[in-house]
Protein backbone atom coordinates (compact mmCIF):
# COMPACT_ATOMS: atom_id res chain seq x y z
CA UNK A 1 0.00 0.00 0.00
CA UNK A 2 0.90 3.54 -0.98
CA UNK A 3 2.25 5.57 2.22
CA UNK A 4 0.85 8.60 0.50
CA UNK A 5 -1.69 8.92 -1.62
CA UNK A 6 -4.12 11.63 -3.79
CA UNK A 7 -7.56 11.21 -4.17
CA UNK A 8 -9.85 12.88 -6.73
CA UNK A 9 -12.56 15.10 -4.83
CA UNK A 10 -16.00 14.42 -5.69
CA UNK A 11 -16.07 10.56 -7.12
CA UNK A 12 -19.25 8.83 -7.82
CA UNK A 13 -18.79 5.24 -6.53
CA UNK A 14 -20.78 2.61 -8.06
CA UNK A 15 -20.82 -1.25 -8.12
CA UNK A 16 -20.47 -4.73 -5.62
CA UNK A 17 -17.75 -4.68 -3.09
CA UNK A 18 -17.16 -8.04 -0.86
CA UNK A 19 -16.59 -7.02 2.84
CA UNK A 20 -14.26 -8.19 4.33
CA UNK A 21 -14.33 -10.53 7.14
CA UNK A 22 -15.37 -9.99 10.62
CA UNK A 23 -11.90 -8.55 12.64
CA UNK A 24 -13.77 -9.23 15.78
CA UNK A 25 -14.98 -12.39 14.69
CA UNK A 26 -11.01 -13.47 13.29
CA UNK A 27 -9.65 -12.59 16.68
CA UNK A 28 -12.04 -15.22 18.65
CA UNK A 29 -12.63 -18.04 16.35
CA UNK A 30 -8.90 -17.90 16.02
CA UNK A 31 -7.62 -18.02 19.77
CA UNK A 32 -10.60 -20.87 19.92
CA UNK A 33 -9.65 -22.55 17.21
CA UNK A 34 -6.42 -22.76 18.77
CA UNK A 35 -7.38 -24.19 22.35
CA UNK A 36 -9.50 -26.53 20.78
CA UNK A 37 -8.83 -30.16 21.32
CA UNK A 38 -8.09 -31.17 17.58
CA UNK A 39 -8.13 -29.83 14.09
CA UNK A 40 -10.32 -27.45 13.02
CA UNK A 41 -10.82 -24.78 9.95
CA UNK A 42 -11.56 -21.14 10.35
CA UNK A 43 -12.79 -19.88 6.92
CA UNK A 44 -12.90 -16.24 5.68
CA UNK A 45 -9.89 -14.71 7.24
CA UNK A 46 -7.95 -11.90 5.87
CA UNK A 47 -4.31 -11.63 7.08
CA UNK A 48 -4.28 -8.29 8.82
CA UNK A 49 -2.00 -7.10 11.44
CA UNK A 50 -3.72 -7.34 14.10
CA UNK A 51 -5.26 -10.76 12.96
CA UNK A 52 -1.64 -11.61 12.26
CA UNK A 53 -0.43 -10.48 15.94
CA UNK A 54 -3.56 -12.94 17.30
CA UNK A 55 -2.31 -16.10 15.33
CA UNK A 56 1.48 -15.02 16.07
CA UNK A 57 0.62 -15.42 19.77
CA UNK A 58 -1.24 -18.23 19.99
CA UNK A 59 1.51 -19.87 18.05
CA UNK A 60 3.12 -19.50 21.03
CA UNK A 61 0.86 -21.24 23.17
CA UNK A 62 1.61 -24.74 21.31
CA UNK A 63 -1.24 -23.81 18.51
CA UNK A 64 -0.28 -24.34 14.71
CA UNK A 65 -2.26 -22.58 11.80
CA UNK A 66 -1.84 -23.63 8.19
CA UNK A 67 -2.49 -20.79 6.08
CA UNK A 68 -4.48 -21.86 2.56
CA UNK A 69 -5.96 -19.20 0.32
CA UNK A 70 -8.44 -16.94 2.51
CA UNK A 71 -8.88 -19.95 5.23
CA UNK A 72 -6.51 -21.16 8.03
CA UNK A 73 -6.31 -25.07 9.18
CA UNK A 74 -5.62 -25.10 13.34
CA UNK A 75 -4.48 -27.75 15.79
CA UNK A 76 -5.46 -26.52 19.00
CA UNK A 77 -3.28 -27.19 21.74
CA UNK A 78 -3.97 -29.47 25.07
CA UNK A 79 -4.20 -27.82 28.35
CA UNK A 80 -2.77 -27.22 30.50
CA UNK A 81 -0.38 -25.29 28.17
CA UNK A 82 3.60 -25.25 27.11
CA UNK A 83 4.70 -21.62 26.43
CA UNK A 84 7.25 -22.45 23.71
CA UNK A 85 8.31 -18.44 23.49
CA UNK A 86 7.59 -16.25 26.41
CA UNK A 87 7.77 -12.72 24.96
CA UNK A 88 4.41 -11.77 23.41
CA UNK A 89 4.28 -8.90 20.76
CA UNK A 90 1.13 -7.87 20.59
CA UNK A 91 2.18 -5.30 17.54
CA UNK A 92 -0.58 -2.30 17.62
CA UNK A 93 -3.85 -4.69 18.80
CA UNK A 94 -5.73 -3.76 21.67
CA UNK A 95 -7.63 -7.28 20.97
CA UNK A 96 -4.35 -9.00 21.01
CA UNK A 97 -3.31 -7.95 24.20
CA UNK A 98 -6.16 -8.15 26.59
CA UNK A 99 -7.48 -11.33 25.28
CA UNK A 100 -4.11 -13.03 25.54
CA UNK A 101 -2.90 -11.46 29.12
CA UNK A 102 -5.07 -13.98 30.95
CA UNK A 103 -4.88 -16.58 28.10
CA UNK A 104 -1.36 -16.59 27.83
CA UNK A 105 -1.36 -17.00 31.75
CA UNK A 106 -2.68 -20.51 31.34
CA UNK A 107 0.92 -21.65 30.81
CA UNK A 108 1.75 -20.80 34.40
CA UNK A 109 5.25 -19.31 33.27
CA UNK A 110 6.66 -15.91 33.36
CA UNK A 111 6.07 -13.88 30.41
CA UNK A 112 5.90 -10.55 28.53
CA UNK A 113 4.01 -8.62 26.57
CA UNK A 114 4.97 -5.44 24.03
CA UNK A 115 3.53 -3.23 21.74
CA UNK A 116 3.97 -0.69 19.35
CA UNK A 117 2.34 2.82 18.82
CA UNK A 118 -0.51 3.77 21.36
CA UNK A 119 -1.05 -0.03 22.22
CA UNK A 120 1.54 0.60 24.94
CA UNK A 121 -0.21 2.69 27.02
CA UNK A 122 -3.62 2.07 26.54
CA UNK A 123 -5.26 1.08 30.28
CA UNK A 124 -4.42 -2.48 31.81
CA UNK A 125 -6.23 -1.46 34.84
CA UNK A 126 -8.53 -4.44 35.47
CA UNK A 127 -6.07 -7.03 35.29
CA UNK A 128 -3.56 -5.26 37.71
CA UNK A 129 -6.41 -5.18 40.19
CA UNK A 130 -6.54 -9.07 39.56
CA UNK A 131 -2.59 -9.46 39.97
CA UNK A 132 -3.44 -7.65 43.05
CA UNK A 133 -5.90 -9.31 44.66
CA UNK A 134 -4.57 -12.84 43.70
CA UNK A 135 -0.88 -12.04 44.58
CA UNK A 136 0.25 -12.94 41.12
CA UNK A 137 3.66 -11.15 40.42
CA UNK A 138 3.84 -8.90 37.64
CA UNK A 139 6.31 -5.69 37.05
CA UNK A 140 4.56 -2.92 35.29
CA UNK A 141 5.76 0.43 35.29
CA UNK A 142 2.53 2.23 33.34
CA UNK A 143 3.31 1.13 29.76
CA UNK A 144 4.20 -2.12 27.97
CA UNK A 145 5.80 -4.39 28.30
CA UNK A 146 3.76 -5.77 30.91
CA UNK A 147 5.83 -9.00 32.76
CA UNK A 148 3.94 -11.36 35.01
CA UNK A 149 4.15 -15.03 36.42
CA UNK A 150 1.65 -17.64 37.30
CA UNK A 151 -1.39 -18.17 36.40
CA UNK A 152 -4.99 -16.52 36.98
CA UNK A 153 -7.27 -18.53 39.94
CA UNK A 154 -11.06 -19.17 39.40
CA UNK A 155 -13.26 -17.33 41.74
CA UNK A 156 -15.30 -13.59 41.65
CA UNK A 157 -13.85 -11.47 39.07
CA UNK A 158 -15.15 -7.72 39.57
CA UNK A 159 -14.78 -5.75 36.48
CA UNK A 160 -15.52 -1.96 35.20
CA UNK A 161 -17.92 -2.08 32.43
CA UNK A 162 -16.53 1.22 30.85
CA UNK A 163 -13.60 1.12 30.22
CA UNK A 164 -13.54 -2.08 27.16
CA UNK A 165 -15.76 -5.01 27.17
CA UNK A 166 -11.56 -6.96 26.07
CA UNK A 167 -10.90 -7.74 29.32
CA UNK A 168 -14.14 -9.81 30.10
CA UNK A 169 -13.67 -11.40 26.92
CA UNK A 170 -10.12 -12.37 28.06
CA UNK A 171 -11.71 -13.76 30.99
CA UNK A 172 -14.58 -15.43 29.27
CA UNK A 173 -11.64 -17.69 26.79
CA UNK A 174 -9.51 -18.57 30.26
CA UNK A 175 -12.24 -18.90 33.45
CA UNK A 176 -13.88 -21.56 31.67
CA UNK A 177 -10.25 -24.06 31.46
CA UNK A 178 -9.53 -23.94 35.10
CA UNK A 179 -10.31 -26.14 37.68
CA UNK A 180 -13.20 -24.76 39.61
CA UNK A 181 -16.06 -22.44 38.86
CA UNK A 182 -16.14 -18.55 38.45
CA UNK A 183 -18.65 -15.18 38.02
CA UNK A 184 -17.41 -12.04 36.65
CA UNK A 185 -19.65 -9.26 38.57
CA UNK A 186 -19.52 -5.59 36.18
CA UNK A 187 -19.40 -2.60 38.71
CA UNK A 188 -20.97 0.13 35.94
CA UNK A 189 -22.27 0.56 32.87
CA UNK A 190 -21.23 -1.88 30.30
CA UNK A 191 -20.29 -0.38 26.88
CA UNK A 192 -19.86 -2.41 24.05
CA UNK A 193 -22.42 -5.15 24.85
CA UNK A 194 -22.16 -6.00 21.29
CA UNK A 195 -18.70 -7.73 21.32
CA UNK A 196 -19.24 -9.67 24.27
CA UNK A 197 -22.35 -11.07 22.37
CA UNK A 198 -19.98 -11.78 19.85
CA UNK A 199 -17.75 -13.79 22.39
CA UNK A 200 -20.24 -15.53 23.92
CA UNK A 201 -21.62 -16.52 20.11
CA UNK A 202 -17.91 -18.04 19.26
CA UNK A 203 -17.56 -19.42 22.89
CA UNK A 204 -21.16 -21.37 21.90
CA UNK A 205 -20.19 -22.78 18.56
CA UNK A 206 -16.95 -24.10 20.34
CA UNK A 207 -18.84 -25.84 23.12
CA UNK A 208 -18.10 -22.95 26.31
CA UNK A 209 -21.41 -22.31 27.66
CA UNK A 210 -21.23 -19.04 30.14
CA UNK A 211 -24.65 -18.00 31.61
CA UNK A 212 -25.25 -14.31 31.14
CA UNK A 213 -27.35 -12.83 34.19
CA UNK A 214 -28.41 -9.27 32.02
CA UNK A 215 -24.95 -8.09 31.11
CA UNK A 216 -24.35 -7.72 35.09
CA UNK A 217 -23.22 -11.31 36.18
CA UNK A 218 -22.00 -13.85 34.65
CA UNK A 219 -21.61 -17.83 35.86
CA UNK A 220 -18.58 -19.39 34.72
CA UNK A 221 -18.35 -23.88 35.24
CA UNK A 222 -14.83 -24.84 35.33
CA UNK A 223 -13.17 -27.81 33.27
CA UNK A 224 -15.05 -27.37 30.17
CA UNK A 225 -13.17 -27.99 26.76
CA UNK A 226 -12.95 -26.11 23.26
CA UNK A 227 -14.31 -28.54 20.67
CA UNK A 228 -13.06 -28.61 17.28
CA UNK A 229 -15.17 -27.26 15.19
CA UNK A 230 -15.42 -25.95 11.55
CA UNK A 231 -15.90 -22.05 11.24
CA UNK A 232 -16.59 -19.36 8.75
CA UNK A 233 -16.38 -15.55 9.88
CA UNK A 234 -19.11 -13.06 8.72
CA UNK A 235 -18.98 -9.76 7.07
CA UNK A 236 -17.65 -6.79 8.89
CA UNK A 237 -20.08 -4.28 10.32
CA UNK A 238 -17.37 -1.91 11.60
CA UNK A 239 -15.65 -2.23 7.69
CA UNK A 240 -19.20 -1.86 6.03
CA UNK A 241 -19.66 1.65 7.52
CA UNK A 242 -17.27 2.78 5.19
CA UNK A 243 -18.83 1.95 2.06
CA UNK A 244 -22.67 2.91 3.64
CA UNK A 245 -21.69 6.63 4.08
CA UNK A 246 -19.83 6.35 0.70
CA UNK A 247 -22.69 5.34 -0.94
CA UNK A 248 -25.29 7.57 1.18
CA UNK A 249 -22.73 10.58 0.48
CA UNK A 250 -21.81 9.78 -3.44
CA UNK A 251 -23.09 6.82 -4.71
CA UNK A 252 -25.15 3.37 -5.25
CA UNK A 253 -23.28 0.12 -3.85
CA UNK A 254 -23.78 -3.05 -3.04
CA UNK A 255 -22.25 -4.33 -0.21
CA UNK A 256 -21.81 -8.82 -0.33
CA UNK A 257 -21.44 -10.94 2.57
CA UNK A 258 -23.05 -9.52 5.01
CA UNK A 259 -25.19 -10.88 8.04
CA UNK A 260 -28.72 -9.20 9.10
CA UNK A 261 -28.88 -11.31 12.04
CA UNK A 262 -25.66 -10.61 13.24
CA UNK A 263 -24.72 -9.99 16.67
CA UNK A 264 -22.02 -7.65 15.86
CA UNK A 265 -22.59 -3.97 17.69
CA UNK A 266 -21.46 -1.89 15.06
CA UNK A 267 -24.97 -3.53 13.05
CA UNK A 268 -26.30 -0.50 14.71
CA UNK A 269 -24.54 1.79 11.51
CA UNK A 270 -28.16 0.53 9.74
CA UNK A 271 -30.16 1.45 12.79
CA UNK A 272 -28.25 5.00 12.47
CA UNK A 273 -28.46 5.96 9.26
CA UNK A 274 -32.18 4.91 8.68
CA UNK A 275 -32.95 6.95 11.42
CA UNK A 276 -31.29 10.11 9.56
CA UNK A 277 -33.21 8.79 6.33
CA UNK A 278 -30.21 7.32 4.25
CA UNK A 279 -31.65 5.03 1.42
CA UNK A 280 -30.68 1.65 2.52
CA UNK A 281 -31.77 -2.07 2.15
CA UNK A 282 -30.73 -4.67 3.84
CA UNK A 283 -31.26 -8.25 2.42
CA UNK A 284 -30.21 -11.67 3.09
CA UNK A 285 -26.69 -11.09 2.34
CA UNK A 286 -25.91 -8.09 1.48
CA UNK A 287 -27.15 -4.28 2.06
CA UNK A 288 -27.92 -1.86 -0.53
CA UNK A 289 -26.85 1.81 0.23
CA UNK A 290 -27.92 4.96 -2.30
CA UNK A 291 -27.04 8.73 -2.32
CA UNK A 292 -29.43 10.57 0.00
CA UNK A 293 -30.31 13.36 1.69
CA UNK A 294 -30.09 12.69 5.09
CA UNK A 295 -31.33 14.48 8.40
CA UNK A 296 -29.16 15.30 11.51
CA UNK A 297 -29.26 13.12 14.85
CA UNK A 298 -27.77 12.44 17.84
CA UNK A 299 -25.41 9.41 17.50
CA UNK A 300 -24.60 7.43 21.31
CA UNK A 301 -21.05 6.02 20.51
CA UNK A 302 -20.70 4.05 23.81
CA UNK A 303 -22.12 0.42 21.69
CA UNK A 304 -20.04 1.23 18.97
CA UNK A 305 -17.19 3.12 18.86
CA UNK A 306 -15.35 2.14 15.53
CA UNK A 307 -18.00 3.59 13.64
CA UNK A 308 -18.30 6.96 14.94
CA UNK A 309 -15.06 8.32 13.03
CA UNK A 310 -16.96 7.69 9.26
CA UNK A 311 -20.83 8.99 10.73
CA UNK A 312 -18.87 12.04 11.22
CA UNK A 313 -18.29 12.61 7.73
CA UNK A 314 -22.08 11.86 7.11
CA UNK A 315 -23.24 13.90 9.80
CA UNK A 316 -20.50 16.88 8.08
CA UNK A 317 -22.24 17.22 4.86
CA UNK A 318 -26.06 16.55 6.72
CA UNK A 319 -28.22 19.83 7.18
CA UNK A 320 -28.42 20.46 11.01
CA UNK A 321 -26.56 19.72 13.83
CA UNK A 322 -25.51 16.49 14.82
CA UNK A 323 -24.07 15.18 18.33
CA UNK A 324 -22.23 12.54 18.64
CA UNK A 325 -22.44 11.36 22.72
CA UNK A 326 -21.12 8.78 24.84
CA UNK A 327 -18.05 8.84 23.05
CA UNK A 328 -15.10 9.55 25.46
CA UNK A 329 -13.75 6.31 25.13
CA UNK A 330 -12.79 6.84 21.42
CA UNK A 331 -9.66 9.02 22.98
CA UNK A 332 -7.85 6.04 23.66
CA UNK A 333 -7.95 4.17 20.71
CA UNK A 334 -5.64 3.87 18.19
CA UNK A 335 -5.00 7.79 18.35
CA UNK A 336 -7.59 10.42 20.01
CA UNK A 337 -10.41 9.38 17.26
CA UNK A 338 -12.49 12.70 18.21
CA UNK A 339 -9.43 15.04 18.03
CA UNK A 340 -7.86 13.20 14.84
CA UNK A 341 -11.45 13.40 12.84
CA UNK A 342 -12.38 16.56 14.18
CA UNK A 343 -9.29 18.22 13.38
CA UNK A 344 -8.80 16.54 10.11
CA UNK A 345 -12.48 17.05 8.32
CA UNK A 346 -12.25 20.69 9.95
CA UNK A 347 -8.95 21.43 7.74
CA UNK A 348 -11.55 19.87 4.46
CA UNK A 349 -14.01 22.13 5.68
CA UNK A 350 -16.28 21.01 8.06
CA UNK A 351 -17.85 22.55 11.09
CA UNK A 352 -17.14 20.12 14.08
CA UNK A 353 -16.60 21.26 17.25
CA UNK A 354 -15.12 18.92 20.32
CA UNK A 355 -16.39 17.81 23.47
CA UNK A 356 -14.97 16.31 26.19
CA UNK A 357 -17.12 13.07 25.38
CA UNK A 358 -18.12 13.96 21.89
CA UNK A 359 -18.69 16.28 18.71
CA UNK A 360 -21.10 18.81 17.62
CA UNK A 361 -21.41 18.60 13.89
CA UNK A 362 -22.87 21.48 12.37
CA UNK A 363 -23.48 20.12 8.54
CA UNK A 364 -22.38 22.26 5.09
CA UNK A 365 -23.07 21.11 2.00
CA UNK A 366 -19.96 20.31 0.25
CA UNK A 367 -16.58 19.93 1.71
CA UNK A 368 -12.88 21.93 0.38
CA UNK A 369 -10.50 18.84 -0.21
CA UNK A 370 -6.63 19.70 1.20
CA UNK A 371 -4.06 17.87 2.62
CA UNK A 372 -4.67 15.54 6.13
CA UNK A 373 -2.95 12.92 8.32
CA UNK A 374 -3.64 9.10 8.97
CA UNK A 375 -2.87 9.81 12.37
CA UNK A 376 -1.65 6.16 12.09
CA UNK A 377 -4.85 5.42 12.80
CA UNK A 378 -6.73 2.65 9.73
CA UNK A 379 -10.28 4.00 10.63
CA UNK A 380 -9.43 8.01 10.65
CA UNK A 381 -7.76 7.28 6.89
CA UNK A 382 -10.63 5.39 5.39
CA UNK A 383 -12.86 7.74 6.98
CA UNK A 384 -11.17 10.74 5.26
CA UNK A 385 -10.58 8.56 2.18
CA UNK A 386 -14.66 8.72 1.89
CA UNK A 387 -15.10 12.46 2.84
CA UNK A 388 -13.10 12.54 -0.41
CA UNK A 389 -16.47 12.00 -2.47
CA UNK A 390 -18.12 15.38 -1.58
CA UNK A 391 -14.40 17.03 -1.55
CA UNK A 392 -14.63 20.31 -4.11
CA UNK A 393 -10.76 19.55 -5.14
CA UNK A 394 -8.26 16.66 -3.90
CA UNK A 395 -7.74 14.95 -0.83
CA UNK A 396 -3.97 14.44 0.25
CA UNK A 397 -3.97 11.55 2.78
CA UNK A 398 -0.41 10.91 4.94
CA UNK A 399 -0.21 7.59 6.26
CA UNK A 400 -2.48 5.24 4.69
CA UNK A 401 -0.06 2.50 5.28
CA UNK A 402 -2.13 2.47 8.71
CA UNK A 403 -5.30 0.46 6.64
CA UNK A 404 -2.92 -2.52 7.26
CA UNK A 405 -4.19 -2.81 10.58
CA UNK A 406 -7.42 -4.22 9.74
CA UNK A 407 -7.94 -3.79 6.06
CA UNK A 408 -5.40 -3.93 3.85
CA UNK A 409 -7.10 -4.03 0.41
CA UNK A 410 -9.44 -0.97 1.00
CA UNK A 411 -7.95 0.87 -1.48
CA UNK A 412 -8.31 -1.85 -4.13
CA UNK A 413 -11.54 -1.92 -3.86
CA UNK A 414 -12.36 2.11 -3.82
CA UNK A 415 -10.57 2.16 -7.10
CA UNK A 416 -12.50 -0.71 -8.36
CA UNK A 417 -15.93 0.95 -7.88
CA UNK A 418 -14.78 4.07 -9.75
CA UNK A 419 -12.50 6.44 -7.01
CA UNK A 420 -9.54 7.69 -8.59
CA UNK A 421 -6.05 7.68 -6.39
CA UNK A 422 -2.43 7.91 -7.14
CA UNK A 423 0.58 8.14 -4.83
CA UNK A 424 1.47 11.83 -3.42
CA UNK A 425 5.26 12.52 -2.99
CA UNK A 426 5.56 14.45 0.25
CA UNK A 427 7.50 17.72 -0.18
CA UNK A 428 10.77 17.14 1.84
């Protein structure tokens, strides 16, 4: 991929575009794939880097994956586990990291964990507490790498619900191994009830059962095992956000392989932009999305944070104001996601202004074009890469090297339903 690239302002996109598979849905069936007692297949997996830093990891843990066109054959490995290499890079994946801290503790060894970019200093607070409370050994000085030894005990786990649904996941893949039965109790409001659905969906199909008491409790039997079982990931709701506000913005696409009865959270993009009266379909498979003129809302981004970068270009060019609320968390992603988009569609042309917890979008009708940063962020330049369809003159992205993260083809397939790129030399 192009570290630099041009875009054409003002590009009609029209045709089919295959989403690409589930990231949220990679990460689990892959780390259950690989605990599974025996062989099994995980179909419809693009190599990513994050998905890449998931399979890396689990290598580690005794798993082997066999890599064969888009699909990936597993042997699981037995527990308990061997740690055949004790340093974990979790590269720039917040997934990565928090589902393997209590997975990779399973091993009863003394390992490490390291990132790169903002990975290493995005919170580990709910785990430390554990270490804490269990006197489990760890040295941690406020940023990776994180070093601990032994392994996590079953018993009452007492989590934060707002600060990322990861580490109850974490907890959901290793409770369930050990020998005696747990609860994990969340203290407030859980955000992102969507991806633990998600979990508890791949848990299901790999024969975990976890009993969910209304998002608030929930019972944990000890000694159960991962069966090996065959499994294909969906469509991507967070990745098919893009190419809804692309069409609803500047175009008529259809968008293949998608789920209506998903459980993913970020399924609430249709929810959304009905509600601001975007011409869209959704059928069996796939969800049809037209250019529309679309009303102003208020958008909650505590169920679904990924999204919220690309509804702010929709809401940019939508008559009215639009708040986006609930959103805080979004700070400590990748990069500040309200500060990078904010800043970056202002310098285009827009009218956002920030909140501590979210944006007020004040909609114009077209937007200027100009140059803007990645913010090494994959989500802030595919976001910008679309506010490039109502962009008067070109778009000058830095950084799109960051859509390697999560979705390395993008660009393929925006030229492929008409947008017109090229790479930008950078003026020394």
């Amino acid at each position: 991929m192009l570290d630099n690239i041009v875009i054409k302002g003002g590009q009609f996109l029209k045709g089919d575009i295959v989403i690409p598979p589930s990231k949220s849905l990679s990460h689990r069936a892959i780390i259950a794939a690989g605990l599974a007692e025996g062989t099994c297949k995980v179909d419809n997996i693009i190599q990513s880097q994050d998905i890449i830093a998931t399979t890396r990891c689990m290598s580690q843990l005794g798993a082997t994956y066999e890599k064969s066109d888009d699909s990936l054959m597993v042997k699981g490995t037995a527990y308990p586990i061997n740690v055949n290499e004790k340093k974990f890079d979790c590269h720039e994946s917040g997934s990565t990291l928090r589902f393997m801290i209590p997975i990779g503790m399973l091993g009863n060894d003394k390992i490490s964990f390291t990132g790169q970019g903002k990975l290493t200093t995005r919170p580990l607070d709910p785990f430390l507490n554990i270490f804490n409370e269990q006197n489990i050994p760890y040295s941690y000085n406020g940023e990776l790498p994180l070093e601990v030894e032994g392994s996590i005990k079953p018993g009452k786990f007492e989590i934060q619900g707002d600060i990322s649904s990861q580490f109850i996941t974490g907890l959901m893949y290793t409770l369930p191994l050990l020998d005696g039965d747990s609860e994990i109790i969340v203290t407030s409001n859980l955000e992102s009830k969507g991806y633990l659905d998600l979990t508890m969906d791949v848990l299901n199909s790999f024969g975990i059962q976890i009993i969910n008491e209304n998002y608030e409790r929930f019972v944990i039997k000890g000694n159960q095992t991962f069966k090996a079982v065959d499994y294909r990931v969906e469509g991507d709701f967070s990745q098919v956000a893009f190419w809804i506000v692309a069409g609803l913005i500047n175009g008529d696409l259809s968008c293949l392989d998608m789920n209506p009865n998903s459980s993913q959270g970020d399924k609430e993009v249709i929810e959304i932009v009905e509600r601001m009266l975007g011409r869209i379909e959704v059928k069996s498979d796939r969800i049809l999305v037209k250019k529309s003129k679309t009303q102003a809302t208020i958008i909650d981004g505590s169920q679904c944070p990924d999204i919220i970068p690309v509804l702010t270009v929709l809401a940019a060019i939508t008559p009215g104001e639009t708040q986006v609320i609930n959103a805080k968390r979004l700070r400590i992603k990748e990069c500040d996601r309200l500060n990078a988009i904010a800043t970056e569609l202002n310098t285009l042309g827009a009218d956002i202004t920030e909140l501590d917890d979210g944006l007020i979008i004040k909609g114009v009708s077209k937007l200027r074009g100009g140059k803007v940063k990645g913010w090494n962020d994959h989500r802030i330049v595919m976001s910008l890469a679309v506010a490039s369809l109502v962009c008067e003159e070109e778009v000058y992205i830095e950084g799109c090297q960051a859509i390697n993260k999560s979705y390395p083809h993008f660009f393929e397939q925006f030229k492929l339903v008409g947008g017109l790129f090229d790479e930008w030399h950078m003026e020394k």
